[in-house]
C-alpha atoms as a PDB file:
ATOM      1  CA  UNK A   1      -7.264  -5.230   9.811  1.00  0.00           C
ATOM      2  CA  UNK A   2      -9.013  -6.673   6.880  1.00  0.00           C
ATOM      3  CA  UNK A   3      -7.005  -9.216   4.847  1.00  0.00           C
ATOM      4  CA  UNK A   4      -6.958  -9.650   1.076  1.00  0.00           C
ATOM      5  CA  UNK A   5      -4.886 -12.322  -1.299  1.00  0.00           C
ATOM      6  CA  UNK A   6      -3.446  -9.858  -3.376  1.00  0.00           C
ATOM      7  CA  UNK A   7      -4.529  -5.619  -4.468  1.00  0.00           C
ATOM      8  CA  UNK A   8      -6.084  -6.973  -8.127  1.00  0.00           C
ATOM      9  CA  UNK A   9      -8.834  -9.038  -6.406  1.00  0.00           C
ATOM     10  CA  UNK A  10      -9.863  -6.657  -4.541  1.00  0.00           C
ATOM     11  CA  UNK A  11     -13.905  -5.861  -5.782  1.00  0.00           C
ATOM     12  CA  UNK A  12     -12.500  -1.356  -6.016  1.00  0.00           C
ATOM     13  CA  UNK A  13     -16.338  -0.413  -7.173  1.00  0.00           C
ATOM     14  CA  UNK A  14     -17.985  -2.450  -4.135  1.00  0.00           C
ATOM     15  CA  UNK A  15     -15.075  -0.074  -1.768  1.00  0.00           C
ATOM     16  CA  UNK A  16     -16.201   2.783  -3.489  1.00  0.00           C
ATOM     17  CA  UNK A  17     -20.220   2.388  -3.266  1.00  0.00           C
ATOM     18  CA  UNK A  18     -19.174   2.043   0.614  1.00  0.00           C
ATOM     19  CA  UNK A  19     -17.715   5.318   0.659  1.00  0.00           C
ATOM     20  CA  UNK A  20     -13.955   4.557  -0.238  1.00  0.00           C
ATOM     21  CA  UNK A  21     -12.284   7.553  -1.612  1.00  0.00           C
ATOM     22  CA  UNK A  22      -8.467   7.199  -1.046  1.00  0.00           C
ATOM     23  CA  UNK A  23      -5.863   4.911  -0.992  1.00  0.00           C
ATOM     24  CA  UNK A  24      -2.506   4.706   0.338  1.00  0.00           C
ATOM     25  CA  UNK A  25      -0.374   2.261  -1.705  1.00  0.00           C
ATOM     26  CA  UNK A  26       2.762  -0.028  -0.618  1.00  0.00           C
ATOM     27  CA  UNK A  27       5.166  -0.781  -3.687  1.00  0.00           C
ATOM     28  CA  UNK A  28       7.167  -3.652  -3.370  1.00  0.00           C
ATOM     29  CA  UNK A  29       5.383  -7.021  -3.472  1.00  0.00           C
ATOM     30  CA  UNK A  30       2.315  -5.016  -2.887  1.00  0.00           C
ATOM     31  CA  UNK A  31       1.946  -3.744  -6.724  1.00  0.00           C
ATOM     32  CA  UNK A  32       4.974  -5.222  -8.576  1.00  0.00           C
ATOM     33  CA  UNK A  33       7.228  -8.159  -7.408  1.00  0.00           C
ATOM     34  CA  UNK A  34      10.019  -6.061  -4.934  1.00  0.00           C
ATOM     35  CA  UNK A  35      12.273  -4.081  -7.186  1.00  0.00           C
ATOM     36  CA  UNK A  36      10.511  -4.318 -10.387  1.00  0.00           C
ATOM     37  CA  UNK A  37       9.204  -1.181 -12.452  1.00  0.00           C
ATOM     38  CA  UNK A  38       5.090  -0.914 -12.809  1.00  0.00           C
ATOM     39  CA  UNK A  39       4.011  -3.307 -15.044  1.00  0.00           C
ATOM     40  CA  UNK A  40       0.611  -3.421 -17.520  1.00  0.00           C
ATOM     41  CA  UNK A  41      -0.792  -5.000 -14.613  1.00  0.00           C
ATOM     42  CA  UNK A  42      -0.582  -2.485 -11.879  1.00  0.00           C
ATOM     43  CA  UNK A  43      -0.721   0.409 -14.147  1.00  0.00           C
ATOM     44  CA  UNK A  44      -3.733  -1.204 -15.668  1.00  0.00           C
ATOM     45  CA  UNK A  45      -4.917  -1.124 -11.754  1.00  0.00           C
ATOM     46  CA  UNK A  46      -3.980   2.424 -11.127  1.00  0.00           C
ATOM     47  CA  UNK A  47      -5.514   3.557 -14.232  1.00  0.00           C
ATOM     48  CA  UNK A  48      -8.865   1.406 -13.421  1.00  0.00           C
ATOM     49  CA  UNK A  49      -8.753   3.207  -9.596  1.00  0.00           C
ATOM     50  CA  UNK A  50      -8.787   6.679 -10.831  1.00  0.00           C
ATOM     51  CA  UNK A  51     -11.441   6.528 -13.418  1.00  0.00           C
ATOM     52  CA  UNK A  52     -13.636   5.138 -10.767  1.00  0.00           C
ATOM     53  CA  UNK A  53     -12.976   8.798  -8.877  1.00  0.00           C
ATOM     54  CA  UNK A  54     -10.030   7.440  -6.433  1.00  0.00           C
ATOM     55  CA  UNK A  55      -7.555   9.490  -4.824  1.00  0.00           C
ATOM     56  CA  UNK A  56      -4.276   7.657  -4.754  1.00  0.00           C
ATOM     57  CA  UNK A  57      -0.909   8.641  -3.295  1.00  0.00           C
ATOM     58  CA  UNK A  58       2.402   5.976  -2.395  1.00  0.00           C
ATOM     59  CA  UNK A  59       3.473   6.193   1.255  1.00  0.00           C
ATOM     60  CA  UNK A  60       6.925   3.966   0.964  1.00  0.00           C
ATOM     61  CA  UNK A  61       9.730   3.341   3.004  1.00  0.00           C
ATOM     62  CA  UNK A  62      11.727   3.192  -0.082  1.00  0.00           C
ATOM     63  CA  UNK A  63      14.561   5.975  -1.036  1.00  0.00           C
ATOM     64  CA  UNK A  64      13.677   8.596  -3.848  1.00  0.00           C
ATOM     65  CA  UNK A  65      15.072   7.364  -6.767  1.00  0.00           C
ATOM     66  CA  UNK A  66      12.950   3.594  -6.481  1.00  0.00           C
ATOM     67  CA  UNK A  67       9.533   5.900  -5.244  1.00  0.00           C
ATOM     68  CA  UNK A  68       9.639   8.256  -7.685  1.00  0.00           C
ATOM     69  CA  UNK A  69      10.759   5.934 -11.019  1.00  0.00           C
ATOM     70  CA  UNK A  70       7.948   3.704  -9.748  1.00  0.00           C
ATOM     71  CA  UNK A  71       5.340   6.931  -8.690  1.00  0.00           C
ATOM     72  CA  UNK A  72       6.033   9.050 -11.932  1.00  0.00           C
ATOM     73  CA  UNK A  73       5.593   5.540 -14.329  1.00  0.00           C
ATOM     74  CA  UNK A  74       2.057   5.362 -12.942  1.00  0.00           C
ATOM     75  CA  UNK A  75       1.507   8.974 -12.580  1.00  0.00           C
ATOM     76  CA  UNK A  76       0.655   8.648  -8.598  1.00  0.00           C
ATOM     77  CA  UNK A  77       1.980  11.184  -5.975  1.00  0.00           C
ATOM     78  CA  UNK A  78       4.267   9.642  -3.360  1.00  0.00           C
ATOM     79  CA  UNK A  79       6.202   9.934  -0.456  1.00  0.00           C
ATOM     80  CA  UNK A  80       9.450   8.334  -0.060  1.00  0.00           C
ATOM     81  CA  UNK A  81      11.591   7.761   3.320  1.00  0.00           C
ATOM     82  CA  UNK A  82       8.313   7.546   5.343  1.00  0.00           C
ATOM     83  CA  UNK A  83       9.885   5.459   8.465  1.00  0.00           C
ATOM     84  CA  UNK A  84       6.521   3.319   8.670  1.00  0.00           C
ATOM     85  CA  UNK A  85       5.305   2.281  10.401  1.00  0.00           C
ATOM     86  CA  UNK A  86       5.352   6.033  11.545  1.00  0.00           C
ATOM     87  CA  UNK A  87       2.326   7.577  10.826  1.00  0.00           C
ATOM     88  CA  UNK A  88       3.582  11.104   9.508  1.00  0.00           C
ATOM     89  CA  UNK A  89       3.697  10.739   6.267  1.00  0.00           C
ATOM     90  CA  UNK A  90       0.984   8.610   5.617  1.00  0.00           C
ATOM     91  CA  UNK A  91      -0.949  11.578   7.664  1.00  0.00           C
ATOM     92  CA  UNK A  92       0.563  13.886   5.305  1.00  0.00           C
ATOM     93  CA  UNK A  93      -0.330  11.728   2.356  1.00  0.00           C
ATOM     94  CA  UNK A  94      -4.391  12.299   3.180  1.00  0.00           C
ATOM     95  CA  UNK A  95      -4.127  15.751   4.098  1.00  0.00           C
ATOM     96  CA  UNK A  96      -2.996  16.456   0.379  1.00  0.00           C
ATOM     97  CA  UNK A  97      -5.766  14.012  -0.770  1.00  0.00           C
ATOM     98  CA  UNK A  98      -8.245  16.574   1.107  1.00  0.00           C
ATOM     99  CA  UNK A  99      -9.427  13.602   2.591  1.00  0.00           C
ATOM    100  CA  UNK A 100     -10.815  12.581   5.973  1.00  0.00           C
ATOM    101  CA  UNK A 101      -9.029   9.168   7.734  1.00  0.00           C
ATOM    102  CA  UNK A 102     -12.513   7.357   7.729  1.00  0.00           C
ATOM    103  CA  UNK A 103     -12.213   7.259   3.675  1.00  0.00           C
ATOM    104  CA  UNK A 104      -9.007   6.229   3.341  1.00  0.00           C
ATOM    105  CA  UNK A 105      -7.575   2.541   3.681  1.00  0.00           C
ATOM    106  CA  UNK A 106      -3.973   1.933   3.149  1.00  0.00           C
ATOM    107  CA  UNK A 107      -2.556  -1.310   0.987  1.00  0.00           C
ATOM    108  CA  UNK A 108       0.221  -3.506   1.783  1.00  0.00           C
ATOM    109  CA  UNK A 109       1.891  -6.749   2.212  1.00  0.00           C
ATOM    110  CA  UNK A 110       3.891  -6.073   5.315  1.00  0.00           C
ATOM    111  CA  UNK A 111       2.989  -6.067   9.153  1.00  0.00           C
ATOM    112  CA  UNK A 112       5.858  -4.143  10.775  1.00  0.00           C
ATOM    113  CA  UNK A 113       5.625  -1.418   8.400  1.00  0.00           C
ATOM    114  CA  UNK A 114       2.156  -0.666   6.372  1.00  0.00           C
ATOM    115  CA  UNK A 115      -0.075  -2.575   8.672  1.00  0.00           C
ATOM    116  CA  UNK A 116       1.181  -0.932  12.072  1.00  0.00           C
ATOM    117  CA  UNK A 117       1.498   2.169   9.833  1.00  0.00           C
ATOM    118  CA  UNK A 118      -2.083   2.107   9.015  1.00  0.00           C
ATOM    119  CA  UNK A 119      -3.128   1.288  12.578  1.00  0.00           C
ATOM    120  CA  UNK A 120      -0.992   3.870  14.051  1.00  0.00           C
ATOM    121  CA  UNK A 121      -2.727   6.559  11.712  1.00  0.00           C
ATOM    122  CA  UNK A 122      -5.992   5.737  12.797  1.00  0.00           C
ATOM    123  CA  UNK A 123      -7.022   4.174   8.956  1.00  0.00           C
ATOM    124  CA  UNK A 124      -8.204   1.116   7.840  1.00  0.00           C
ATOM    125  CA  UNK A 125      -5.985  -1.463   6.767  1.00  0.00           C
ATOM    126  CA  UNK A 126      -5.817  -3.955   3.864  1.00  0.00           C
ATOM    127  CA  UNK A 127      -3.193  -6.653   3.954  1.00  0.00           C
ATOM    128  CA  UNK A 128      -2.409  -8.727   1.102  1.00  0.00           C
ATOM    129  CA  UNK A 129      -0.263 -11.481   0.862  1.00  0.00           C
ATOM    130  CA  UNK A 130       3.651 -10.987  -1.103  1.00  0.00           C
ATOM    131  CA  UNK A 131       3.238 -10.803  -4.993  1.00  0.00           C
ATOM    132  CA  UNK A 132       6.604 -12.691  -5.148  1.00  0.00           C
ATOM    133  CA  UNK A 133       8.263 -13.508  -1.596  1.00  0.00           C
ATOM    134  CA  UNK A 134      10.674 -14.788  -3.558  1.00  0.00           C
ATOM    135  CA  UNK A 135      12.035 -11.292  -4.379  1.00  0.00           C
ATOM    136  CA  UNK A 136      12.565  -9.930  -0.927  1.00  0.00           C
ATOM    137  CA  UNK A 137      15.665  -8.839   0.299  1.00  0.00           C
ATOM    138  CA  UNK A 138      17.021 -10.972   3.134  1.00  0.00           C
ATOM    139  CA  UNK A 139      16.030  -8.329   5.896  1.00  0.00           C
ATOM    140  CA  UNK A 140      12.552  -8.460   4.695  1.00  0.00           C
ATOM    141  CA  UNK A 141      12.724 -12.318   4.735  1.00  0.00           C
ATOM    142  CA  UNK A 142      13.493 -11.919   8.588  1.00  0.00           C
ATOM    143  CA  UNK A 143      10.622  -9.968   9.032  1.00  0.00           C
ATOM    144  CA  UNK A 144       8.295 -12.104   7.210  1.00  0.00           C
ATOM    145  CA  UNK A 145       8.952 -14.850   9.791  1.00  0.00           C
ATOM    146  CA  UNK A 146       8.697 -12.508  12.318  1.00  0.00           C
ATOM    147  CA  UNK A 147       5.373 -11.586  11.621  1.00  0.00           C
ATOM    148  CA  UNK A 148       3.883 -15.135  11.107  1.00  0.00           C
ATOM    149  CA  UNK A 149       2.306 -15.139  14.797  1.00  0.00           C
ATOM    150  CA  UNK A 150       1.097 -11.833  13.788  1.00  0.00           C
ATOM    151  CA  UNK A 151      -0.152 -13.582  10.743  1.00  0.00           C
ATOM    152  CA  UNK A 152      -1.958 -15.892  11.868  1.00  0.00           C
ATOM    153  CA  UNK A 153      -3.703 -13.802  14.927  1.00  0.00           C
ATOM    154  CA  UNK A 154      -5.269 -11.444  12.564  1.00  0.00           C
ATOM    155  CA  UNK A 155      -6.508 -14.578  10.291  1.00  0.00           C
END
């Protein structure tokens, strides 16, 4: 698992020369602060990825009406629902990108879910840190000091 501060500083071209061709994107605190609708920021993002010839598609554990708002804003295909960090849909999610695992990498801020997601998959794995802990939930709070030994083995 590779680890990054956040998705923007991420160097996209340098992925790309390597052979990158996909990516599987988290929403909340991942892209936009959890809750909060696509912003310039990560539509600017989005927008940047697919002119440089990426395939993206959201894999999220969130219900329909938060995946889609968010997916149809930045004009990405998505699954809701997907029970991560079961690897079904994120399967799914490649097979439509007429991809192969080995150029995909999937992008999130969470271990229990995208990371284990990812590994359980067979892709490679960004993690980033929370855009704005601040904005979890309280269950996802839990989890985030769950995963601190997790955390810090994978530093």
């Amino acid at each position: 698992m590779e680890r990054a501060e956040n998705i923007f500083g991420i160097d996209w071209r340098k992925e790309y020369a390597k052979g990158l061709r996909g990516i599987i994107l988290d929403i909340d605190n991942t892209l936009v602060p959890h809750d909060a609708p696509a912003d310039a920021r990560a539509k600017g993002l989005i927008d940047d990825l697919k002119e440089m010839g990426y395939r993206l598609f959201i894999v999220s554990n969130n219900h329909e009406p938060r995946a889609k708002s968010f997916a149809d804003s930045v004009g990405v295909p998505y699954l809701c629902e997907a029970l991560k960090p079961k690897p079904d849909k994120i399967l799914e999610a490649i097979r439509r990108m007429g991809l192969t695992k080995d150029q995909v990498a999937a992008v999130g801020d969470q271990i229990f879910t995208d990371a284990w997601g990812a590994k359980n998959a067979g892709i490679r794995m960004i993690l980033t840190e929370p855009l704005a802990p601040e904005t979890d939930t309280p269950f996802i709070k839990l989890k985030r000091v769950l995963e601190i030994p997790f955390r810090y083995l994978h530093n």
